[in-house]
ModelCIF file with pLDDT and N, C-alpha, C, O atoms, coordinates in Angstrom:
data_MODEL
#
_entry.id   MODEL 
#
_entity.id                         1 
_entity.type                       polymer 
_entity.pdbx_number_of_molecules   1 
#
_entity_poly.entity_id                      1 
_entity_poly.type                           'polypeptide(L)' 
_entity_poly.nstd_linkage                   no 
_entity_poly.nstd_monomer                   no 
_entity_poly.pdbx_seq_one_letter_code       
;(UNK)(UNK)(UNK)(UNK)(UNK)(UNK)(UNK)(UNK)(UNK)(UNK)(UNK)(UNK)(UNK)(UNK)(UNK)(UNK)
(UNK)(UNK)(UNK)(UNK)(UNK)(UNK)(UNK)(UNK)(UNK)(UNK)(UNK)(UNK)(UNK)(UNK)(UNK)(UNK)
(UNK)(UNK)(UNK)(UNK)(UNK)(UNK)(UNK)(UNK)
;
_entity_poly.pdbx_seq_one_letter_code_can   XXXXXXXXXXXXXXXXXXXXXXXXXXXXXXXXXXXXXXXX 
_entity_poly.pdbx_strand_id                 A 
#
loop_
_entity_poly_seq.entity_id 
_entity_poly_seq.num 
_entity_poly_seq.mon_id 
_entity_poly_seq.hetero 
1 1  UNK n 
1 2  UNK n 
1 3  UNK n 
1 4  UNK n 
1 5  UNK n 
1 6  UNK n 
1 7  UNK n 
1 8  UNK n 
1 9  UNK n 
1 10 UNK n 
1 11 UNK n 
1 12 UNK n 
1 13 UNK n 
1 14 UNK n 
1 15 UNK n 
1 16 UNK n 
1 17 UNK n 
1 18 UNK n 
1 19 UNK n 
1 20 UNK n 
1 21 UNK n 
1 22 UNK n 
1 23 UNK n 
1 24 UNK n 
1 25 UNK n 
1 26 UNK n 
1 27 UNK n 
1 28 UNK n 
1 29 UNK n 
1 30 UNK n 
1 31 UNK n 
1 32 UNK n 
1 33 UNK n 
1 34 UNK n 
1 35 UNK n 
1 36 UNK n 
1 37 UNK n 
1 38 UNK n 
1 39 UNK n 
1 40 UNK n 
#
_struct_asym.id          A 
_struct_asym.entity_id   1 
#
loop_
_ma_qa_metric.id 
_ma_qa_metric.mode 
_ma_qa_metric.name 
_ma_qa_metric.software_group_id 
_ma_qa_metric.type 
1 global pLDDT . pLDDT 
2 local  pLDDT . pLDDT 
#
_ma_qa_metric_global.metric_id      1 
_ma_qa_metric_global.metric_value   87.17 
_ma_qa_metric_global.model_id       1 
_ma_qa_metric_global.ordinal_id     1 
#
loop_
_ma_qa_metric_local.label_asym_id 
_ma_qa_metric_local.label_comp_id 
_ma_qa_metric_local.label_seq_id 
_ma_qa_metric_local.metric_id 
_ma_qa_metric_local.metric_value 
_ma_qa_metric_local.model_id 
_ma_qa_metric_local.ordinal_id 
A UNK 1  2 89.00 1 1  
A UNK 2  2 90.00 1 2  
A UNK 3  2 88.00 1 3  
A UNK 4  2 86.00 1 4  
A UNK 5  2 86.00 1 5  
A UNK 6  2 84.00 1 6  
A UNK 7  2 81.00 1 7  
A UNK 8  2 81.00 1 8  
A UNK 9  2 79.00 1 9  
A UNK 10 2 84.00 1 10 
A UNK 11 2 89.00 1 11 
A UNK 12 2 91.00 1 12 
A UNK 13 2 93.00 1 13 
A UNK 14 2 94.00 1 14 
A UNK 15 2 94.00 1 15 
A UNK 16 2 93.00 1 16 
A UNK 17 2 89.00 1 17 
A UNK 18 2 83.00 1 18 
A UNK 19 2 78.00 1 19 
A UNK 20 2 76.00 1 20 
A UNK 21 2 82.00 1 21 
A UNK 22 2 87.00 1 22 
A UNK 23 2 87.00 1 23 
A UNK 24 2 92.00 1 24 
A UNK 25 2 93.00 1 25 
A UNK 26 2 93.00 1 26 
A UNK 27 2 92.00 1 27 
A UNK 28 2 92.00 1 28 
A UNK 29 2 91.00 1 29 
A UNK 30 2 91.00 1 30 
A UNK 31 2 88.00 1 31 
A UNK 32 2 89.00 1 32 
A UNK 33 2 83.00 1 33 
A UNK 34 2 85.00 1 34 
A UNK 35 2 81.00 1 35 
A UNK 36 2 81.00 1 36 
A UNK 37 2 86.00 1 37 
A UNK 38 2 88.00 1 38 
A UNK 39 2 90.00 1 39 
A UNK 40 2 88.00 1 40 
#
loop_
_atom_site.group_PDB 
_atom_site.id 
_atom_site.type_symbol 
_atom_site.label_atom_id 
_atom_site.label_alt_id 
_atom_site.label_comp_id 
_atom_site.label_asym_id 
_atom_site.label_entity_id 
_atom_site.label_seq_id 
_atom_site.pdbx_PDB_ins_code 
_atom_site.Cartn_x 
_atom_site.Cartn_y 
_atom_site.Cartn_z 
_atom_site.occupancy 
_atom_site.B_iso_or_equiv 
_atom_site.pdbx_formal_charge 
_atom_site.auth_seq_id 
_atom_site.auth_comp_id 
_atom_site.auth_asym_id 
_atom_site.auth_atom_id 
_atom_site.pdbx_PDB_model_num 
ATOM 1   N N  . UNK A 1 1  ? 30.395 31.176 -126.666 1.00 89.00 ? 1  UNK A N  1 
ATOM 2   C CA . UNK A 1 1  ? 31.669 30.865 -126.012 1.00 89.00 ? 1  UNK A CA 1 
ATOM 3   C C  . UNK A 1 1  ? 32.496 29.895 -126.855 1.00 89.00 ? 1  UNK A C  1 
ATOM 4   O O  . UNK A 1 1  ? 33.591 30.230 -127.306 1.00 89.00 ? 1  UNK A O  1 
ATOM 5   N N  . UNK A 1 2  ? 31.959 28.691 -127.063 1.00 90.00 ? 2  UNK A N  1 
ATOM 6   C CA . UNK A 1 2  ? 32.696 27.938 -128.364 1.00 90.00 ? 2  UNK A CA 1 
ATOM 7   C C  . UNK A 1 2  ? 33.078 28.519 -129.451 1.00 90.00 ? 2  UNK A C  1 
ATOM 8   O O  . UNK A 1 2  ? 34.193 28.467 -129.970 1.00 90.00 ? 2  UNK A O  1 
ATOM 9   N N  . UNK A 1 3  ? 32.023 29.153 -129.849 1.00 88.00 ? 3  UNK A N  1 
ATOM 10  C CA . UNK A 1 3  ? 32.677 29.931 -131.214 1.00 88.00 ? 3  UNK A CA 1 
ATOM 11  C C  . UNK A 1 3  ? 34.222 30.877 -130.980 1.00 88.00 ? 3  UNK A C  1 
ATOM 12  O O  . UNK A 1 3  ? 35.032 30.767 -131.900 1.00 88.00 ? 3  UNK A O  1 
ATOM 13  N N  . UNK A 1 4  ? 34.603 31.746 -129.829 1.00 86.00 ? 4  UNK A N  1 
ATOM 14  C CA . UNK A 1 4  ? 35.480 32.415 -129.091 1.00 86.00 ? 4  UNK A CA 1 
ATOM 15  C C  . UNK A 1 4  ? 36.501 31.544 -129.029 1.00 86.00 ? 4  UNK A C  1 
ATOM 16  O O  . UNK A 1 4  ? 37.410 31.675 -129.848 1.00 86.00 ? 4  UNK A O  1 
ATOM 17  N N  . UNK A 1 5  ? 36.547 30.624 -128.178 1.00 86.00 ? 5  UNK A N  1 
ATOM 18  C CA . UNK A 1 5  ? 37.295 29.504 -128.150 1.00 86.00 ? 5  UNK A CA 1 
ATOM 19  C C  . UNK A 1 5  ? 37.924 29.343 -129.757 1.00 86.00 ? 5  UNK A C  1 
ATOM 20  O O  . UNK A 1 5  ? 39.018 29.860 -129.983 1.00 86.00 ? 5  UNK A O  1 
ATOM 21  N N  . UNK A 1 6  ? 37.314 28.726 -130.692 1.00 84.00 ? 6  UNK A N  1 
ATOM 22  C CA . UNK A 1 6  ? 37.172 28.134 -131.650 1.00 84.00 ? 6  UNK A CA 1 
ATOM 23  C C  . UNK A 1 6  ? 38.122 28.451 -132.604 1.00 84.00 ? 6  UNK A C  1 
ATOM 24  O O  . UNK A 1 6  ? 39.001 27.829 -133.201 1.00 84.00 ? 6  UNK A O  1 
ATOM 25  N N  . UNK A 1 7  ? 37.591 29.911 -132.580 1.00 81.00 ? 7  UNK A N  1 
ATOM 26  C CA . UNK A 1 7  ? 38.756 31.060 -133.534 1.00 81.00 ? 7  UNK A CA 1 
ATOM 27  C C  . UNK A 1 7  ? 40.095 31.518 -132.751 1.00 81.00 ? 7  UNK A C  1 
ATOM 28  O O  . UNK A 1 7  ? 40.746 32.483 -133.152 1.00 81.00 ? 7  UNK A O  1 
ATOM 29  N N  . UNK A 1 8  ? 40.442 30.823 -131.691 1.00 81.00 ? 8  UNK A N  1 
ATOM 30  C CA . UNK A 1 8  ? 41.906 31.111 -131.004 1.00 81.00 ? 8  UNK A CA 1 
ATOM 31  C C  . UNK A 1 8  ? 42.475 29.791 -130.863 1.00 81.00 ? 8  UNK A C  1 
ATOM 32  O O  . UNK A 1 8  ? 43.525 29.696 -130.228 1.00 81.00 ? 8  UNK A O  1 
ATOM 33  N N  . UNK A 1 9  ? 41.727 28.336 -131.561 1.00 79.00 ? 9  UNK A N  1 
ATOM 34  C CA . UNK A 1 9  ? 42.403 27.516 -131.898 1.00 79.00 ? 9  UNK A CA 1 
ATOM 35  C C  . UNK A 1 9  ? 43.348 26.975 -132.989 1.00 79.00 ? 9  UNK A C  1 
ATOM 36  O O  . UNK A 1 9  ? 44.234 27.641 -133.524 1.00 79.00 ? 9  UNK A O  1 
ATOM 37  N N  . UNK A 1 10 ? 43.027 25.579 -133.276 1.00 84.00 ? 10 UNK A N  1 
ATOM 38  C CA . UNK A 1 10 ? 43.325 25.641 -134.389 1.00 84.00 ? 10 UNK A CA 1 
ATOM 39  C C  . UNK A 1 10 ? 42.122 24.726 -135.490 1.00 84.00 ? 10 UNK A C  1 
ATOM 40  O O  . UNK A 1 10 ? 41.970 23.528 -135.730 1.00 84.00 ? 10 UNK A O  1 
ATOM 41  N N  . UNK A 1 11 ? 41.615 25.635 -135.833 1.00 89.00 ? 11 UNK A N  1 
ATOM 42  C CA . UNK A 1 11 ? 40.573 25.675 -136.544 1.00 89.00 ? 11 UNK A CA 1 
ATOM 43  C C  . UNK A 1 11 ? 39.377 26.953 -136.978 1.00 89.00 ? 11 UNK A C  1 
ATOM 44  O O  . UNK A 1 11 ? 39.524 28.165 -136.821 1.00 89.00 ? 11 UNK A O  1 
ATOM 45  N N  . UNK A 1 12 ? 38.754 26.575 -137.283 1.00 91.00 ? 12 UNK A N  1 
ATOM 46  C CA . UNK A 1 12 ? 37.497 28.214 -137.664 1.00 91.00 ? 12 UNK A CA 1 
ATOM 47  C C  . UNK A 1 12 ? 35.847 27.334 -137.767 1.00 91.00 ? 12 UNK A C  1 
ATOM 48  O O  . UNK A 1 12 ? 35.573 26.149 -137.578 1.00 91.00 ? 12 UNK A O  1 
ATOM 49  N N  . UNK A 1 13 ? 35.087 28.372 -138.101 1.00 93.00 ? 13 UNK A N  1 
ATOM 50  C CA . UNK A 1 13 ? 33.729 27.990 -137.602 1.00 93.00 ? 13 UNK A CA 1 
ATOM 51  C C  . UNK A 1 13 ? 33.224 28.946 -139.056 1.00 93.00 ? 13 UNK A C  1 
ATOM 52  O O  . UNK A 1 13 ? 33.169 30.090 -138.604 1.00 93.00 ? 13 UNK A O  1 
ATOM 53  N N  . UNK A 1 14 ? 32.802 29.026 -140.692 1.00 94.00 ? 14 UNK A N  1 
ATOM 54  C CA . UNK A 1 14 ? 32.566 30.109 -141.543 1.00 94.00 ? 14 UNK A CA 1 
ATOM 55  C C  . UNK A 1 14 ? 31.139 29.593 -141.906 1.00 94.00 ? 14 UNK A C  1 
ATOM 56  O O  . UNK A 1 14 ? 30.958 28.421 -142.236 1.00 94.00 ? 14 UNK A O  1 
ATOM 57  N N  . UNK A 1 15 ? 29.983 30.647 -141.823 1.00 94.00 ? 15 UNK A N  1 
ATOM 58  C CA . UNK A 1 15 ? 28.911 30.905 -141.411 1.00 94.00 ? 15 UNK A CA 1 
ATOM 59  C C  . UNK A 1 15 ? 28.231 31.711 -143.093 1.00 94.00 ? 15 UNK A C  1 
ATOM 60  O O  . UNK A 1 15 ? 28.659 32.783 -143.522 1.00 94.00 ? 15 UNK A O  1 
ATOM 61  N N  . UNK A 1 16 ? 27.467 31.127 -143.580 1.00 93.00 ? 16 UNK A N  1 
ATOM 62  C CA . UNK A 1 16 ? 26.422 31.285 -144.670 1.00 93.00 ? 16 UNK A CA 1 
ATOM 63  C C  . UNK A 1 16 ? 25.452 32.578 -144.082 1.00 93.00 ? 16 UNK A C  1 
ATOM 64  O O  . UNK A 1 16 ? 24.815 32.640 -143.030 1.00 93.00 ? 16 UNK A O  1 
ATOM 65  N N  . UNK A 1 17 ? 25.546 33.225 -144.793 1.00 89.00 ? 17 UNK A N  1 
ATOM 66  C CA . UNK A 1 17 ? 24.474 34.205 -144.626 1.00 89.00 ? 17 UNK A CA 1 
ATOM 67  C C  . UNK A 1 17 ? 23.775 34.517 -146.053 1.00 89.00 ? 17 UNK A C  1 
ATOM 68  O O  . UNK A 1 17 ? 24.421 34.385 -147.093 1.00 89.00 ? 17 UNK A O  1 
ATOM 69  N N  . UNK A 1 18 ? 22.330 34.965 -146.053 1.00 83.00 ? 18 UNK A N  1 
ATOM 70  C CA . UNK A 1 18 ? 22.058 35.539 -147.148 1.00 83.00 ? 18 UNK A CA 1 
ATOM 71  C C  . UNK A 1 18 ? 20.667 36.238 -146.586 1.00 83.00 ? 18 UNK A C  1 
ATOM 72  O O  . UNK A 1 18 ? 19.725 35.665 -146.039 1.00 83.00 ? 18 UNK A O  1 
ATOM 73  N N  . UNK A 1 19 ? 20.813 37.613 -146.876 1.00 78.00 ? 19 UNK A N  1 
ATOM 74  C CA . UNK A 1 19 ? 19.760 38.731 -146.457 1.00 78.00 ? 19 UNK A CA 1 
ATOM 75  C C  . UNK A 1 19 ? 18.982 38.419 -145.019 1.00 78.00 ? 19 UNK A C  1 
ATOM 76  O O  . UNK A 1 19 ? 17.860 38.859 -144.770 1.00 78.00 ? 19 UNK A O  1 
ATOM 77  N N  . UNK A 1 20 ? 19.718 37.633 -144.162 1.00 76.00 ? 20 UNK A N  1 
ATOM 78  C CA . UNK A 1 20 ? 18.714 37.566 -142.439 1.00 76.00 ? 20 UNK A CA 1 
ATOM 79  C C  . UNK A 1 20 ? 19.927 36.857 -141.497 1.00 76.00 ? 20 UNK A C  1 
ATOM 80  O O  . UNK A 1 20 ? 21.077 37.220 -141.249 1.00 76.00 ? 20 UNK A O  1 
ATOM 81  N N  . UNK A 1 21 ? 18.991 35.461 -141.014 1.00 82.00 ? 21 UNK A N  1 
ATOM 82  C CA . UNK A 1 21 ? 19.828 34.583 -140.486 1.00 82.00 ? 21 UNK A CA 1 
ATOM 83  C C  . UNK A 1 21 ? 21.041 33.623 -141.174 1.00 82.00 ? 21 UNK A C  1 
ATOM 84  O O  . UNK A 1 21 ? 21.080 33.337 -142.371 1.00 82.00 ? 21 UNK A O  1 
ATOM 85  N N  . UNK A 1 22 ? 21.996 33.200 -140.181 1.00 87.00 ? 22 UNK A N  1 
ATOM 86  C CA . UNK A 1 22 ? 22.568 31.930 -140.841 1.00 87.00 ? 22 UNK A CA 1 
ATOM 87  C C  . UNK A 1 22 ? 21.612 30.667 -142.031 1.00 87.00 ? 22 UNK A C  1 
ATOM 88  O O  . UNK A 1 22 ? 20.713 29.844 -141.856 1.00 87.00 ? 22 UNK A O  1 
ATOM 89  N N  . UNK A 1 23 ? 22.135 30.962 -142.787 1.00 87.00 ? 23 UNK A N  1 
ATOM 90  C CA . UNK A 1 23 ? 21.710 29.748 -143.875 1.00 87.00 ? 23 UNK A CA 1 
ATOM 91  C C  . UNK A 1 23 ? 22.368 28.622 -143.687 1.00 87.00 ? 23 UNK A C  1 
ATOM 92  O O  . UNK A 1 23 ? 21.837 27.534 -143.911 1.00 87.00 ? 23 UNK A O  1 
ATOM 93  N N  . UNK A 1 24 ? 23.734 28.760 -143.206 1.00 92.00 ? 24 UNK A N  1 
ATOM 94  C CA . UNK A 1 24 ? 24.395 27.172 -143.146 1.00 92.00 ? 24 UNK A CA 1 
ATOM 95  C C  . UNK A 1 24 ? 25.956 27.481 -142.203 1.00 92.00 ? 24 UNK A C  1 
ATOM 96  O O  . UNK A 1 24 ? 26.374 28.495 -141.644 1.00 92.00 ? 24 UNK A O  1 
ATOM 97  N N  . UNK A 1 25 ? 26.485 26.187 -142.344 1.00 93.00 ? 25 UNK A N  1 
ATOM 98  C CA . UNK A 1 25 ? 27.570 26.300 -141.141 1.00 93.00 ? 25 UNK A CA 1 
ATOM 99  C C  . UNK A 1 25 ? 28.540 25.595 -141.496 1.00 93.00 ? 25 UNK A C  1 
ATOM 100 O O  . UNK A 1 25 ? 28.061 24.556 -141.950 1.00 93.00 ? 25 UNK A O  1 
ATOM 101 N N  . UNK A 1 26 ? 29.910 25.562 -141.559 1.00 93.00 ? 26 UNK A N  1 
ATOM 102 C CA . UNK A 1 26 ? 30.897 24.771 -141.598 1.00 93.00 ? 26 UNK A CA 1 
ATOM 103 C C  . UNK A 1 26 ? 31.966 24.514 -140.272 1.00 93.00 ? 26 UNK A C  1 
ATOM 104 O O  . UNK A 1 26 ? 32.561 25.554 -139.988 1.00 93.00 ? 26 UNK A O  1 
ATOM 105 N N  . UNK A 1 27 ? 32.254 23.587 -139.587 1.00 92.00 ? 27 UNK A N  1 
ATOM 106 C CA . UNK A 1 27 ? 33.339 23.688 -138.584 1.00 92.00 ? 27 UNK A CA 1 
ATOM 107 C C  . UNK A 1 27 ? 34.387 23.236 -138.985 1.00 92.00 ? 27 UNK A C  1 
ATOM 108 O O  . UNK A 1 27 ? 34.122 22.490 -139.928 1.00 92.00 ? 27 UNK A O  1 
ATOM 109 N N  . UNK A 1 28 ? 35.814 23.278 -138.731 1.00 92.00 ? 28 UNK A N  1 
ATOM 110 C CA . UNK A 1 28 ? 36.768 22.780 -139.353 1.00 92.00 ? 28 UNK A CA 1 
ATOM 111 C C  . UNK A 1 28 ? 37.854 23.192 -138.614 1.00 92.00 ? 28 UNK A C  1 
ATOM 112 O O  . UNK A 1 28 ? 38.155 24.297 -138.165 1.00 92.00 ? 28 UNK A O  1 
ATOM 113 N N  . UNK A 1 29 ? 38.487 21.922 -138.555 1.00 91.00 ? 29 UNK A N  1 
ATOM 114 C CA . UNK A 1 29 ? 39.482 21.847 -137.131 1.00 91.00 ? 29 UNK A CA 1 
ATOM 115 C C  . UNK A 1 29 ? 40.890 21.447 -138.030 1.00 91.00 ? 29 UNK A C  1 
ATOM 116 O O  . UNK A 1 29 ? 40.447 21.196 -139.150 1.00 91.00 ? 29 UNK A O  1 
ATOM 117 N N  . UNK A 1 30 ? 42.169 21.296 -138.055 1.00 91.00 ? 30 UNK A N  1 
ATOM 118 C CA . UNK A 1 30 ? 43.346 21.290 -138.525 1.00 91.00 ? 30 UNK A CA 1 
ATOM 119 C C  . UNK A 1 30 ? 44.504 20.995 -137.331 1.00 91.00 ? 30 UNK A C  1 
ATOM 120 O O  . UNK A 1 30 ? 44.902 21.690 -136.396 1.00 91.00 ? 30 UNK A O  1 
ATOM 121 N N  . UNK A 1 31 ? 44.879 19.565 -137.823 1.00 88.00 ? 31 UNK A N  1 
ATOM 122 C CA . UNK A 1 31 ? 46.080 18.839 -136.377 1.00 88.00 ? 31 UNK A CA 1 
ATOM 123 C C  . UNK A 1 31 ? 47.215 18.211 -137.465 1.00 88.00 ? 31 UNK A C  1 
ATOM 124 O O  . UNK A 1 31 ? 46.984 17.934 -138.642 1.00 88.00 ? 31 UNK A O  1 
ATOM 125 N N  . UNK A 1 32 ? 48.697 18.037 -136.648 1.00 89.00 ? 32 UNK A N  1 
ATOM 126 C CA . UNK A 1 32 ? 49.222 17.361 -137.747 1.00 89.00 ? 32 UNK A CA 1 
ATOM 127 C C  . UNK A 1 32 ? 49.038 15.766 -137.762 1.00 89.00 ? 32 UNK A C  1 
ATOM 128 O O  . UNK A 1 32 ? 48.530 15.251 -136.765 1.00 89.00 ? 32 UNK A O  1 
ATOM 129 N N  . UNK A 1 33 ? 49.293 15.232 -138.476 1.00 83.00 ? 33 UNK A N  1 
ATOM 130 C CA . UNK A 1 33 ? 49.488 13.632 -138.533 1.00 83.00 ? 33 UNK A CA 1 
ATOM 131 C C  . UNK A 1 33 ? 50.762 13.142 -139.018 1.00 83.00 ? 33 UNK A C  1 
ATOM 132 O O  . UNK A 1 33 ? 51.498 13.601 -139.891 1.00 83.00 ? 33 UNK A O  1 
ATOM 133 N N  . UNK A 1 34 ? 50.904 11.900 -138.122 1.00 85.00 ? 34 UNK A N  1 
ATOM 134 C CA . UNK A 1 34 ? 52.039 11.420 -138.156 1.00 85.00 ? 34 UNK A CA 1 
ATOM 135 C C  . UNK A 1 34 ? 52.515 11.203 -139.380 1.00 85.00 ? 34 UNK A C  1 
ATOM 136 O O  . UNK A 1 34 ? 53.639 11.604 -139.681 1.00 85.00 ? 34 UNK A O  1 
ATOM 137 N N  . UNK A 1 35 ? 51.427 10.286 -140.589 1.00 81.00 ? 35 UNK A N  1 
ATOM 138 C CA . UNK A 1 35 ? 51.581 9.664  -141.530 1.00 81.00 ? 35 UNK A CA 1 
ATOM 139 C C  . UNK A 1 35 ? 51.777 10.825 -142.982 1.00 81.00 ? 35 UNK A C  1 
ATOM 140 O O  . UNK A 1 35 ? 52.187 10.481 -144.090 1.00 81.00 ? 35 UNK A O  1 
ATOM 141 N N  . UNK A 1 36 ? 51.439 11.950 -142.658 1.00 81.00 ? 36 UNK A N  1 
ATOM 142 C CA . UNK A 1 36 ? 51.365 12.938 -143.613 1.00 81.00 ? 36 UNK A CA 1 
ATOM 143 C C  . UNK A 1 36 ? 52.430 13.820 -143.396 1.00 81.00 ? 36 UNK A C  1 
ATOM 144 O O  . UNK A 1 36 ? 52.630 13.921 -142.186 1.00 81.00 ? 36 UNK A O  1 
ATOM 145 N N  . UNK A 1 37 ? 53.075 14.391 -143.956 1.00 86.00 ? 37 UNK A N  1 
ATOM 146 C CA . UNK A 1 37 ? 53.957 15.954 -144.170 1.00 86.00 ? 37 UNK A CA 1 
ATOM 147 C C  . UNK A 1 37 ? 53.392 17.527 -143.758 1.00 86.00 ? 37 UNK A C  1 
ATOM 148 O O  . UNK A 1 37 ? 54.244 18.313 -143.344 1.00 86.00 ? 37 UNK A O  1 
ATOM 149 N N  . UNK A 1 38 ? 51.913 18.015 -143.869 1.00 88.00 ? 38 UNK A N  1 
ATOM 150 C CA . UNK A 1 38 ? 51.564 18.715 -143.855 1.00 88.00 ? 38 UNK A CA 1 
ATOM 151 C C  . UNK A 1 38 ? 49.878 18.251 -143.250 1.00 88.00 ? 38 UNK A C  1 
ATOM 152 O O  . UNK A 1 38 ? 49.067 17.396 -143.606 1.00 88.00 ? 38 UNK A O  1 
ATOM 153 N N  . UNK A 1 39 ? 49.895 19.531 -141.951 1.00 90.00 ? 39 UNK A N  1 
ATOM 154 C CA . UNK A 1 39 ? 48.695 19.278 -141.605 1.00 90.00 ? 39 UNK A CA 1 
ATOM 155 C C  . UNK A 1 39 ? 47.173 18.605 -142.413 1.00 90.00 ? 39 UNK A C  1 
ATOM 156 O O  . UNK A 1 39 ? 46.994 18.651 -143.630 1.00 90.00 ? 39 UNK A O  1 
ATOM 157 N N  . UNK A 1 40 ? 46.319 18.080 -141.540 1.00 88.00 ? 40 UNK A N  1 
ATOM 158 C CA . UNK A 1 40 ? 45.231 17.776 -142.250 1.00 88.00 ? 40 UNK A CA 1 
ATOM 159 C C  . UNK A 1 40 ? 44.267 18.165 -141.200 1.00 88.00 ? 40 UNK A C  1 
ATOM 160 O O  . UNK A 1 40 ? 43.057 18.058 -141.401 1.00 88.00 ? 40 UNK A O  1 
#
């Protein structure tokens, strides 16, 4: 369900695979900030 969520936000969830299960995981979320020009 989070993952669902996740990818209709603003951010993504990209997932390591090699020949079976997940090997590894990244989450990564993206908001603007005041102090910057372009999202971070």
């Amino acid at each position: 369900d989070r993952l669902d969520l996740l990818r209709y936000g603003h951010g993504t969830a990209l997932v390591a695979l090699e020949w079976g299960p997940p090997s590894g995981i990244v989450v990564l979320h993206w908001y603007p900030a005041l102090e910057q020009a372009s999202p971070v």
